[in-house]
C-alpha atoms as a PDB file:
ATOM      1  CA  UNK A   1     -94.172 -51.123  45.019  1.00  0.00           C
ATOM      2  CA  UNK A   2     -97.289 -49.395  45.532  1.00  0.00           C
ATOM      3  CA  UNK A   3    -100.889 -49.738  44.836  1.00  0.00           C
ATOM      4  CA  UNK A   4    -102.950 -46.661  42.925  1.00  0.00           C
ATOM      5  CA  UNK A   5    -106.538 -46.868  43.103  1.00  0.00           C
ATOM      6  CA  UNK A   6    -108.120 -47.771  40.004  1.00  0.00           C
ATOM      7  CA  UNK A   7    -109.486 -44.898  37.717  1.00  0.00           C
ATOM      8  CA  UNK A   8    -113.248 -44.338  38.297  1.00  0.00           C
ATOM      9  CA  UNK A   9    -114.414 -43.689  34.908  1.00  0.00           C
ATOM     10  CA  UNK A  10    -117.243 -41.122  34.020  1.00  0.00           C
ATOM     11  CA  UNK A  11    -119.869 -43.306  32.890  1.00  0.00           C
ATOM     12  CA  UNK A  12    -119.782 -45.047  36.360  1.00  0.00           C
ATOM     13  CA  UNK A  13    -119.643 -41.937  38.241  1.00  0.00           C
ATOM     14  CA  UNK A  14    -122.056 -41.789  41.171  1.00  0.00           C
ATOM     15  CA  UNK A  15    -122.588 -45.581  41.144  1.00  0.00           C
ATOM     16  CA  UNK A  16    -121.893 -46.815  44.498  1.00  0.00           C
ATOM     17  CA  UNK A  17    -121.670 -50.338  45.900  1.00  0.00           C
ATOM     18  CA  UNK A  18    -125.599 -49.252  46.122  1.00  0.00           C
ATOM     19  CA  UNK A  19    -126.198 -50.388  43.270  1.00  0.00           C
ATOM     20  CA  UNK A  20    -125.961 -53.936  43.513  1.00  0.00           C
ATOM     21  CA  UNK A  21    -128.482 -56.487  44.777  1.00  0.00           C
ATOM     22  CA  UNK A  22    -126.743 -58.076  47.742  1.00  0.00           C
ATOM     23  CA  UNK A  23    -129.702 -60.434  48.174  1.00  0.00           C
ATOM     24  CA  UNK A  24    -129.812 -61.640  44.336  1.00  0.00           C
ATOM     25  CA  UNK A  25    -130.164 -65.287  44.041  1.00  0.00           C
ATOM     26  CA  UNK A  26    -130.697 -65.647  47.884  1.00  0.00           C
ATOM     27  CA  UNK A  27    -133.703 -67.661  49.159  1.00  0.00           C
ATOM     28  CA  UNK A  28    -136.247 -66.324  50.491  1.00  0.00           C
ATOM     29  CA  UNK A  29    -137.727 -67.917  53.971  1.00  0.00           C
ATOM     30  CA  UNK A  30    -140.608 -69.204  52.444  1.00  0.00           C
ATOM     31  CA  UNK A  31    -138.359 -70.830  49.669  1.00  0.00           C
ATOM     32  CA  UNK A  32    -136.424 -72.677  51.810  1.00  0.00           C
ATOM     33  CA  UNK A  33    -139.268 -73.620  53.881  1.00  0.00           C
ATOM     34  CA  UNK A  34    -140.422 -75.660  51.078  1.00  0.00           C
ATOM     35  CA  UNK A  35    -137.192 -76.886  50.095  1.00  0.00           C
ATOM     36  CA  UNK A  36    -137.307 -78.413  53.630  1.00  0.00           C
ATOM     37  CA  UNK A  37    -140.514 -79.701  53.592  1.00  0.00           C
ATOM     38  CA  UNK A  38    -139.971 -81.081  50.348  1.00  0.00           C
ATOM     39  CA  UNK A  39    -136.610 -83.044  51.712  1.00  0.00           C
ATOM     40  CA  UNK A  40    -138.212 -84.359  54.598  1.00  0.00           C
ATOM     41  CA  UNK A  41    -140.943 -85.976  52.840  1.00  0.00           C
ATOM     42  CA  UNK A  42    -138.531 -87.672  50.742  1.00  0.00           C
ATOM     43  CA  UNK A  43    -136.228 -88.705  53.591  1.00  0.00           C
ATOM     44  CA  UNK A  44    -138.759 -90.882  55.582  1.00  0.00           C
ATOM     45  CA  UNK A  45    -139.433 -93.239  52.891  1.00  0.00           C
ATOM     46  CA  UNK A  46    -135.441 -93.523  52.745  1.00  0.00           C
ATOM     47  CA  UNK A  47    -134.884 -94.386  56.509  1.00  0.00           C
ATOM     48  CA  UNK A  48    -138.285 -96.548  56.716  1.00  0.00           C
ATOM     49  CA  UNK A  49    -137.008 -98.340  54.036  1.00  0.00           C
ATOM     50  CA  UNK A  50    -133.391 -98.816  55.008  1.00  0.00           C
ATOM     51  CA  UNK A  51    -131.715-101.204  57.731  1.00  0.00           C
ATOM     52  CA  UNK A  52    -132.383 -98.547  60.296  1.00  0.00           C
ATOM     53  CA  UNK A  53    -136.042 -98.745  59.576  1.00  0.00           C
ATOM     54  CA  UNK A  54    -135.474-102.402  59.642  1.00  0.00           C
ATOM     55  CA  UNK A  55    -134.649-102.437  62.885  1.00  0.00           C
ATOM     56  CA  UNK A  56    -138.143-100.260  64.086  1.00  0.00           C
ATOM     57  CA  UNK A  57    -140.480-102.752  62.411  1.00  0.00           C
ATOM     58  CA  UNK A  58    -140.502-101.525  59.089  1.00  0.00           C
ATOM     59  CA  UNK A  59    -140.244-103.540  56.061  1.00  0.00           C
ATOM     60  CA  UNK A  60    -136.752-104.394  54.511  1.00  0.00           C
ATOM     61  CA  UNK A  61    -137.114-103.977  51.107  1.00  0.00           C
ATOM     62  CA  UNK A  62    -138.533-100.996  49.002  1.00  0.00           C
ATOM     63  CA  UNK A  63    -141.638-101.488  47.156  1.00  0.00           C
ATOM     64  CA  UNK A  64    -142.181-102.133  43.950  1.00  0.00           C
ATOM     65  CA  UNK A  65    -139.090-104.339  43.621  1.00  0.00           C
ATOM     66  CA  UNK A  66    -135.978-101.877  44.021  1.00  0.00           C
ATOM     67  CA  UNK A  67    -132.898-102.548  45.408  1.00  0.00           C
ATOM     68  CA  UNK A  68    -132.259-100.268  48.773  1.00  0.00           C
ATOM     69  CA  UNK A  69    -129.500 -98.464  46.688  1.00  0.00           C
ATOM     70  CA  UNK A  70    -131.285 -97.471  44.138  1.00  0.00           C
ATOM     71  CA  UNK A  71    -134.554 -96.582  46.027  1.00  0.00           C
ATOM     72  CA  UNK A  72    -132.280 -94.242  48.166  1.00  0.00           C
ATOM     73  CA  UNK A  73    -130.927 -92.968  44.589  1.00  0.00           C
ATOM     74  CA  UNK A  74    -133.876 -91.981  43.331  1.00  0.00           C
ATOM     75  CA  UNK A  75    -135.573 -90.626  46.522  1.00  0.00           C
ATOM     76  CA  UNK A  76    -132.515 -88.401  47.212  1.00  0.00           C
ATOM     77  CA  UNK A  77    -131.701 -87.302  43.795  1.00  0.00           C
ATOM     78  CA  UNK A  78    -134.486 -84.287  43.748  1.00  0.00           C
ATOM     79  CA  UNK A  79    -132.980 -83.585  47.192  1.00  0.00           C
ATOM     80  CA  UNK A  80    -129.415 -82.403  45.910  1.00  0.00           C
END
């Protein structure tokens, strides 16, 4: 069994790979700059906050009243 290559119809003729935008929907450096940025700044309060920060000195529990669960929930949320 072989294979034929597929029929290149007129209204396509000329239209190479080319054509496409290989880079469509890809970051840009800048982008994920900020994406990082914006991460980290919501990752410390999650480890000063947590049993490792504990441990350095920090203060056990969240503020404002939160369990450690959900104050890593809602910190890491806008992350993903």
């Amino acid at each position: 069994m072989g294979h034929t290559a597929p029929e290149i119809r007129p209204d396509h003729a000329g239209v190479g790979h080319t054509a496409h935008d290989e880079h469509a929907g890809h970051s840009s450096p800048d982008d994920m700059l900020q994406r990082f940025l914006i991460s980290l700044a919501l990752t410390i309060p999650v480890v000063i906050f947590s049993p490792i920060g504990g441990a350095l000195g920090f203060p056990d529990m969240p503020p404002f009243g939160l369990s450690v669960g959900l104050w890593g929930f809602l910190l890491a949320t806008p992350v993903v």
